[in-house]
N, C-alpha and C. Protein backbone atom coordinates (compact mmCIF):
# COMPACT_ATOMS: atom_id res chain seq x y z
N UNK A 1 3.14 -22.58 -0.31
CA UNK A 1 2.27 -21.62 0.34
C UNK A 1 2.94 -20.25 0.32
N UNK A 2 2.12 -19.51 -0.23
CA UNK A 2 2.80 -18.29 -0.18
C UNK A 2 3.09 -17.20 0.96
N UNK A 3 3.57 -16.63 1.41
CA UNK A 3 3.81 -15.24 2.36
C UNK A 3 2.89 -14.11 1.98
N UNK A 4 2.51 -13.58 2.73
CA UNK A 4 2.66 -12.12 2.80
C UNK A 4 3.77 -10.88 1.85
N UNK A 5 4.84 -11.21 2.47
CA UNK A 5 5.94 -10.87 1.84
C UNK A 5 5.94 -11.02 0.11
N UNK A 6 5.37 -12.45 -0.13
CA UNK A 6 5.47 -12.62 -1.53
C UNK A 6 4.40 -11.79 -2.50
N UNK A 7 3.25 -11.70 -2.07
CA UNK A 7 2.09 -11.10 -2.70
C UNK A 7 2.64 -10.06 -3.26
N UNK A 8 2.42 -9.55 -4.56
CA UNK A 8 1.63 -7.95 -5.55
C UNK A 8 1.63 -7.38 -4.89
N UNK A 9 2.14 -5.84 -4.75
CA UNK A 9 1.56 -5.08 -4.21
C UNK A 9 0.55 -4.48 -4.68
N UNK A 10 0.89 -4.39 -6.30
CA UNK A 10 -0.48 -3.85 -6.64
C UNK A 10 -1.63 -4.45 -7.04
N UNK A 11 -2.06 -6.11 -6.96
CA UNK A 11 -2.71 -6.84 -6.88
C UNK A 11 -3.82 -6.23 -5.73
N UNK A 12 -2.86 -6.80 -4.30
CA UNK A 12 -3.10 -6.77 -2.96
C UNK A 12 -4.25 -5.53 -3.18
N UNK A 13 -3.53 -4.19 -3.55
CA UNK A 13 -4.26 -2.53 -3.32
C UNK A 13 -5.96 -3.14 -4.52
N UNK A 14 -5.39 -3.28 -5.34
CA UNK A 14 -6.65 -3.43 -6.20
C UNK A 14 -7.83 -4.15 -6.13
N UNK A 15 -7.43 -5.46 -4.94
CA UNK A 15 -8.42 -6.36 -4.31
C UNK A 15 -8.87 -5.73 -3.53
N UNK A 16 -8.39 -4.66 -2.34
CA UNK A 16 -9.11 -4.05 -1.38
C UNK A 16 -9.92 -3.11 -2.16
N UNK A 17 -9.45 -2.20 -3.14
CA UNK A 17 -10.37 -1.26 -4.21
C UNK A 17 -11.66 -2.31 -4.61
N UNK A 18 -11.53 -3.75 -4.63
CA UNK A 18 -12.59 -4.11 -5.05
C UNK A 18 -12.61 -4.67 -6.90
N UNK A 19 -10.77 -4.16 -7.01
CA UNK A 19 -10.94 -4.58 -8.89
C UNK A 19 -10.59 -5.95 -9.01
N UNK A 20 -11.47 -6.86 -9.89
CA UNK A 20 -10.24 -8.18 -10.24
C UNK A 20 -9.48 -8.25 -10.97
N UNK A 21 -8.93 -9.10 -10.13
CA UNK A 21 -7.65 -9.47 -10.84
C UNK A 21 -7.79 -11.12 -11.65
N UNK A 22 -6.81 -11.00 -12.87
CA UNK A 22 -6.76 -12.41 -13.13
C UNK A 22 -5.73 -13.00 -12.75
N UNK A 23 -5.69 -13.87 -11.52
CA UNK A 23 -4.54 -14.26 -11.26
C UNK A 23 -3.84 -15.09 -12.55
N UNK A 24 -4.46 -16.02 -13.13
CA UNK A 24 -3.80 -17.05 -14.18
C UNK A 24 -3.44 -16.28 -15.08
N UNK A 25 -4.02 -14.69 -15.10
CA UNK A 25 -2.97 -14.58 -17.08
C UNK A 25 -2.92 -12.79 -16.34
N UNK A 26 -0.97 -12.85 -16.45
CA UNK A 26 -0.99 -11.66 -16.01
C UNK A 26 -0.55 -10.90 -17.37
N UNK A 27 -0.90 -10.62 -18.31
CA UNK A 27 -1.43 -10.20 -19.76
C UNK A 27 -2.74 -9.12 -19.18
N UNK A 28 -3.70 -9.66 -18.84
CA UNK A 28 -4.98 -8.95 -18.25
C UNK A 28 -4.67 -8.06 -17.53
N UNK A 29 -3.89 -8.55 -16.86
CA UNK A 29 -3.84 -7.24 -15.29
C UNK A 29 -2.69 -5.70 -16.05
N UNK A 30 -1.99 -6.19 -16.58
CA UNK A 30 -0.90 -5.07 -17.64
C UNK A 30 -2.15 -4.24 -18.50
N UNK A 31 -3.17 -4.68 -19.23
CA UNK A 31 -3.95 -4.18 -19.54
C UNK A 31 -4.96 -3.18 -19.13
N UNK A 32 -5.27 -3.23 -17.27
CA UNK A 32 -6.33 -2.68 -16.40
C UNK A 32 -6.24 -1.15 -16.81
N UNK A 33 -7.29 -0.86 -17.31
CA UNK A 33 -7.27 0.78 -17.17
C UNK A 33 -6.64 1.49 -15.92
N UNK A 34 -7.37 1.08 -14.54
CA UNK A 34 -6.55 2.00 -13.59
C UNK A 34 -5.29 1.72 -13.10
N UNK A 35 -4.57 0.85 -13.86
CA UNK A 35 -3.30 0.40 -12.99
C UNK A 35 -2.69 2.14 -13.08
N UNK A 36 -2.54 3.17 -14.00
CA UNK A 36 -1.67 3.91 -14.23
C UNK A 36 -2.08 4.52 -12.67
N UNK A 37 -3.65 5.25 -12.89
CA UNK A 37 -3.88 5.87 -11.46
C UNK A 37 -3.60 5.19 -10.10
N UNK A 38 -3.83 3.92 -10.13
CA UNK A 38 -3.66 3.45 -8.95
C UNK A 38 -2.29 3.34 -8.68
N UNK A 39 -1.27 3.18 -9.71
CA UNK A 39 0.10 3.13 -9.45
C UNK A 39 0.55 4.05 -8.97
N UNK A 40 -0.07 5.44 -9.85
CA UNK A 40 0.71 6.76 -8.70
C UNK A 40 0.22 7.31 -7.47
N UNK A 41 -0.82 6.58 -7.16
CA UNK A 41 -0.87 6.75 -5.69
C UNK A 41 -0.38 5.74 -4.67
N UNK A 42 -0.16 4.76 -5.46
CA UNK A 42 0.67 3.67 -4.43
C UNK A 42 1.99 4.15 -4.27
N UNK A 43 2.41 5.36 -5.06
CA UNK A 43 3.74 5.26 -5.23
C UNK A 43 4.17 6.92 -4.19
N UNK A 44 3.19 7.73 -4.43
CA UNK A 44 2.73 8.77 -3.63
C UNK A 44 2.91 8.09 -2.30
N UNK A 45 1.87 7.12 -1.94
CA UNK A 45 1.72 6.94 -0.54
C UNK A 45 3.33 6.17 -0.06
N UNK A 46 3.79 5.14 -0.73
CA UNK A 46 5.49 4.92 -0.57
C UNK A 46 6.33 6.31 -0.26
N UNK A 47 6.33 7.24 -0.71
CA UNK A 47 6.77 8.62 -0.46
C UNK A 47 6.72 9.01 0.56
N UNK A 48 5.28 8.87 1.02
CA UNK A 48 4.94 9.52 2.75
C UNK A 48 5.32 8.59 3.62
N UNK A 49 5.59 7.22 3.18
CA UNK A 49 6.12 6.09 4.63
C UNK A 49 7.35 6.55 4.34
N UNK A 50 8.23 6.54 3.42
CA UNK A 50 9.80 7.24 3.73
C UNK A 50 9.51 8.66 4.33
N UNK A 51 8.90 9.18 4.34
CA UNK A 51 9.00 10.69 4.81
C UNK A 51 8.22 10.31 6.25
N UNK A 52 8.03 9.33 6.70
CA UNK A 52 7.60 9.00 8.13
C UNK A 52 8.98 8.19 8.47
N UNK A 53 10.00 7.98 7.65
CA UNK A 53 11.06 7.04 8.04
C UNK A 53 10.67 5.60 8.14
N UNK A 54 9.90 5.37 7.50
CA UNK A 54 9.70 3.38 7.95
C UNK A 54 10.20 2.98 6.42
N UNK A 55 11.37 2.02 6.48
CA UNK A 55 11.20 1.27 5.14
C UNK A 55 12.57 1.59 5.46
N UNK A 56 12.88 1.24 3.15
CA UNK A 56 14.39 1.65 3.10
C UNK A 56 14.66 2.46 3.46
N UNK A 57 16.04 2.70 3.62
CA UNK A 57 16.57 4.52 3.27
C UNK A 57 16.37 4.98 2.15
N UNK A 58 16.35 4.15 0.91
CA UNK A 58 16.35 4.76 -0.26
C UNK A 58 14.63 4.93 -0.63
N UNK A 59 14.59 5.97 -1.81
CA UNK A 59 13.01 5.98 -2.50
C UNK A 59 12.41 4.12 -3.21
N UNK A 60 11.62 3.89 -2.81
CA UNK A 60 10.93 2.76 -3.16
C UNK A 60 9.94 3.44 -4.00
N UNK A 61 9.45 2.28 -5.18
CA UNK A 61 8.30 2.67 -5.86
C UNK A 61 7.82 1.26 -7.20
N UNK A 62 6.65 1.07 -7.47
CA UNK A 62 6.41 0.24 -8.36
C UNK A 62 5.98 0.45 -9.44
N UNK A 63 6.24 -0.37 -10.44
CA UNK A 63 6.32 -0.30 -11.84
C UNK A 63 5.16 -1.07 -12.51
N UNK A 64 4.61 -2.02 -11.94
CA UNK A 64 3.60 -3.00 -12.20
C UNK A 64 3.30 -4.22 -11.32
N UNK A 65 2.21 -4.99 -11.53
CA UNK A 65 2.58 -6.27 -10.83
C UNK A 65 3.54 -6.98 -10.10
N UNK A 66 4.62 -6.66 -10.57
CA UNK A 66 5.80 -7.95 -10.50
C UNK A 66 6.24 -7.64 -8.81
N UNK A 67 6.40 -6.39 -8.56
CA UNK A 67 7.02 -5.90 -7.08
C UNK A 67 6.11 -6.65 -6.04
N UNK A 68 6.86 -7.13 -5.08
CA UNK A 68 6.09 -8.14 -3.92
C UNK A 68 6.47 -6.64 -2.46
N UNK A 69 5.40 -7.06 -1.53
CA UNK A 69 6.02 -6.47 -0.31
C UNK A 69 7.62 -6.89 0.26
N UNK A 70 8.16 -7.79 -0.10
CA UNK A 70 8.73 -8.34 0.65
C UNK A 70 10.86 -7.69 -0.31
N UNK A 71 9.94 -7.17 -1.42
CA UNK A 71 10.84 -5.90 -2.06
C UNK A 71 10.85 -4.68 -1.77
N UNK A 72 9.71 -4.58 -0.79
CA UNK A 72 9.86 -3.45 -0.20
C UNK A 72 10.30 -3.35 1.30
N UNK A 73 10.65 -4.30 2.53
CA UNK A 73 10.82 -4.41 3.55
C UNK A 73 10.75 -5.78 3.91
N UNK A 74 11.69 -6.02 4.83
CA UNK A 74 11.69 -7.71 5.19
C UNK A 74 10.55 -7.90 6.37
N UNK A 75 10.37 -7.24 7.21
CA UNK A 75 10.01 -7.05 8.78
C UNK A 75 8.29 -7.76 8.51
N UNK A 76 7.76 -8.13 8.42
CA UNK A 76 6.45 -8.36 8.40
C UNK A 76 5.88 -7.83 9.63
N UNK A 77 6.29 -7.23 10.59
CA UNK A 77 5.21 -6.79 11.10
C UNK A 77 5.18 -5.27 10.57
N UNK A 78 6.73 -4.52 10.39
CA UNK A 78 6.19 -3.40 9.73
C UNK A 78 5.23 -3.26 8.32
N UNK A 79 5.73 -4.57 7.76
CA UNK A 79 4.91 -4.80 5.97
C UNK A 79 3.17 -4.80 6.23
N UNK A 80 2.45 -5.09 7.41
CA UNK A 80 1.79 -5.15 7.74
C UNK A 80 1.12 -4.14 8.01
N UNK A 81 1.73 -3.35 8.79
CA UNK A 81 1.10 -1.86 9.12
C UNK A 81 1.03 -1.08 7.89
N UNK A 82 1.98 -1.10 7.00
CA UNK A 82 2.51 -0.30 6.00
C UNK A 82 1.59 -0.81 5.14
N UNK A 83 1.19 -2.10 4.54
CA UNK A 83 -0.15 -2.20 4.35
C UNK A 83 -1.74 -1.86 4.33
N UNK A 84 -2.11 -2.15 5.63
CA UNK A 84 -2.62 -1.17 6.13
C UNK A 84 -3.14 -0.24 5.91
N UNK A 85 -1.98 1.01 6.12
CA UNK A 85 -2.01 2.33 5.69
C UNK A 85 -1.95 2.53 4.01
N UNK A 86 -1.62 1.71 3.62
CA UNK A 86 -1.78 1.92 1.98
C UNK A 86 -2.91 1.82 0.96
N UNK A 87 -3.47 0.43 2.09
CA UNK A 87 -4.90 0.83 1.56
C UNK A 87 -5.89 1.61 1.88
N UNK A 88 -5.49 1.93 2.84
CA UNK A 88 -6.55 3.20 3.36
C UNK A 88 -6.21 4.28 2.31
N UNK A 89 -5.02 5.01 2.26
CA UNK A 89 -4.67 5.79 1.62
C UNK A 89 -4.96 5.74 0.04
N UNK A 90 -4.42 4.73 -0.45
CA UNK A 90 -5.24 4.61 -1.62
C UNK A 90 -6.09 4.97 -2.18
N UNK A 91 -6.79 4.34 -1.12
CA UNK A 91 -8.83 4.25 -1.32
C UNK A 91 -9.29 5.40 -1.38
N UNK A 92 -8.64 5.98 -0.31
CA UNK A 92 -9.27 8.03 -0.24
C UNK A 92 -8.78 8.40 -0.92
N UNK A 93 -7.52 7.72 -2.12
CA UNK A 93 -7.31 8.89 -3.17
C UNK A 93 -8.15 9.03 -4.18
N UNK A 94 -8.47 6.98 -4.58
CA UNK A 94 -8.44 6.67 -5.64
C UNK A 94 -10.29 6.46 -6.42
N UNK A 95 -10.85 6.30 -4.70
CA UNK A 95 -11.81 6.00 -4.78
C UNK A 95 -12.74 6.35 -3.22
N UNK A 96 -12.59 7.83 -2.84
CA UNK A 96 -12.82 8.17 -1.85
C UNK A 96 -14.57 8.15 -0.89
N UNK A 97 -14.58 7.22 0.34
CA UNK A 97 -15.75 7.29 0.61
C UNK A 97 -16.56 8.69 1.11
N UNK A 98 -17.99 8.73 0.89
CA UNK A 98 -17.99 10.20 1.77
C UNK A 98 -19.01 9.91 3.19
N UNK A 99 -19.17 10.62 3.65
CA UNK A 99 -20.41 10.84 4.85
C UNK A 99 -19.07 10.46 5.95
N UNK A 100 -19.77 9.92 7.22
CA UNK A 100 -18.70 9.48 8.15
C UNK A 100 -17.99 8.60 7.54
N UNK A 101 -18.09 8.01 6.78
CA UNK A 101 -17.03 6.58 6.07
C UNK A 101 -15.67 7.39 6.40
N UNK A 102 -15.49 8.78 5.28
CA UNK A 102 -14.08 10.01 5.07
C UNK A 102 -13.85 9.94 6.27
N UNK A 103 -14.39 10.47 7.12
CA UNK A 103 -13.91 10.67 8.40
C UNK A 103 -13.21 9.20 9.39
N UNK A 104 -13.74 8.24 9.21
CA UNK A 104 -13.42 7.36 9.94
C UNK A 104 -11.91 6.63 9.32
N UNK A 105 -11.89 6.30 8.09
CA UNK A 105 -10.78 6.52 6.75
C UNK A 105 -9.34 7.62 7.45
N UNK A 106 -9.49 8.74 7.45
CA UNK A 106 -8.85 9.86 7.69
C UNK A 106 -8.56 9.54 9.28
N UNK A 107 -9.19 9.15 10.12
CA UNK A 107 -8.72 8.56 11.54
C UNK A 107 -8.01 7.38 11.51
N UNK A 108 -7.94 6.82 11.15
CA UNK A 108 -7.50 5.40 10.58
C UNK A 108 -6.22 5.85 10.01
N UNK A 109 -5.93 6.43 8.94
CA UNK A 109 -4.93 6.91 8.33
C UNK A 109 -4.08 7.70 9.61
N UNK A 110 -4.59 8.72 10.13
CA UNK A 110 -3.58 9.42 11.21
C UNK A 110 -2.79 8.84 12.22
N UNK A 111 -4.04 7.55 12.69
CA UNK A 111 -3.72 6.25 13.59
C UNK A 111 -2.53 5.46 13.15
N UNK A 112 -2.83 4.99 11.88
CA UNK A 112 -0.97 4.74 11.45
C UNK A 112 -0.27 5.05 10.87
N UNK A 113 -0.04 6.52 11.05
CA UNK A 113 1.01 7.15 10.97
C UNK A 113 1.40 7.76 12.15
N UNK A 114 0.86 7.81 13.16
CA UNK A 114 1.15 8.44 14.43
C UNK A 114 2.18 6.68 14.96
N UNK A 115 1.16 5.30 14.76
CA UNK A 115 2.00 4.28 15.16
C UNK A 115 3.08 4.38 14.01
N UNK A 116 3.47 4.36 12.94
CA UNK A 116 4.80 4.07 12.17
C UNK A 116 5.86 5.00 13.14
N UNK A 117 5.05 6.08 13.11
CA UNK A 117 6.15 7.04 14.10
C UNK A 117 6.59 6.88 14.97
N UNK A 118 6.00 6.34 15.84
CA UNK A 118 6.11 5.77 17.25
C UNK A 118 7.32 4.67 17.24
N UNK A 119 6.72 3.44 15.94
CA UNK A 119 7.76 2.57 15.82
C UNK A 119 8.94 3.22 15.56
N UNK A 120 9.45 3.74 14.54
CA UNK A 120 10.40 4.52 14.45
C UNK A 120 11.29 5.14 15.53
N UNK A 121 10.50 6.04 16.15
CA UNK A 121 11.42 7.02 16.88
C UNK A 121 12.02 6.00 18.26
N UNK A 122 11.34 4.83 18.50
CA UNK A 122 11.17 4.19 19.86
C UNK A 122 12.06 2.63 19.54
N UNK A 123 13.11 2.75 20.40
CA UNK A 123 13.69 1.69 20.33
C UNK A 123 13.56 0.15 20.85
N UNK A 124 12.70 -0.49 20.48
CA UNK A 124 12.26 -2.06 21.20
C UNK A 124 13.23 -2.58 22.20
């Protein structure tokens, strides 16, 4: 049974976008037209969780399929939030809703990043 931790990250982002994936032949997924775009905004939004301080110390970023969450942070409840916020972020880059959808998206997004911060600065 797999984790959380273990999953794609860029699987994970592309199922919430709504793209399939072939899980049985990862040949297909190396092929996807938007992996390039969707990669640099997954990798963008990795940028802004270090620049909120959650994660490594060092720059994180993915290359394809192969990277799991659980290469990016052990904590599952932060992998969770950080989640989260990635697909939101994503989505408004990659594939942005409009009318109130943007707006509610963009609240959502501020919401966790105001909590990453919180976690951060605040000692349990």
């Amino acid at each position: 049974m797999s984790t959380i931790l273990e999953n794609s990250i860029l699987d994970d982002v592309k199922k919430t976008l709504g793209i399939a994936i072939d899980d049985d032949d990862a040949e297909t997924d190396s092929y996807d037209p938007f992996n390039l775009d969707i990669l640099l905004f997954i990798n963008a939004t990795f940028n802004r969780i270090k620049q909120l301080g959650v994660g490594p110390n060092t720059n994180f970023s993915i290359a394809s399929n192969e990277e799991t969450w659980g290469d990016f942070f052990q904590d599952l409840q932060v992998v969770e939030m950080v989640r989260a916020y990635m697909f939101l972020s994503v989505k408004m880059q990659f594939d942005p809703p409009t009318g109130p959808a943007a707006e509610a998206y963009k609240s959502l997004i501020d919401k966790y990043e105001w909590c990453m911060n919180v976690d951060v600065e605040t000692e349990w």
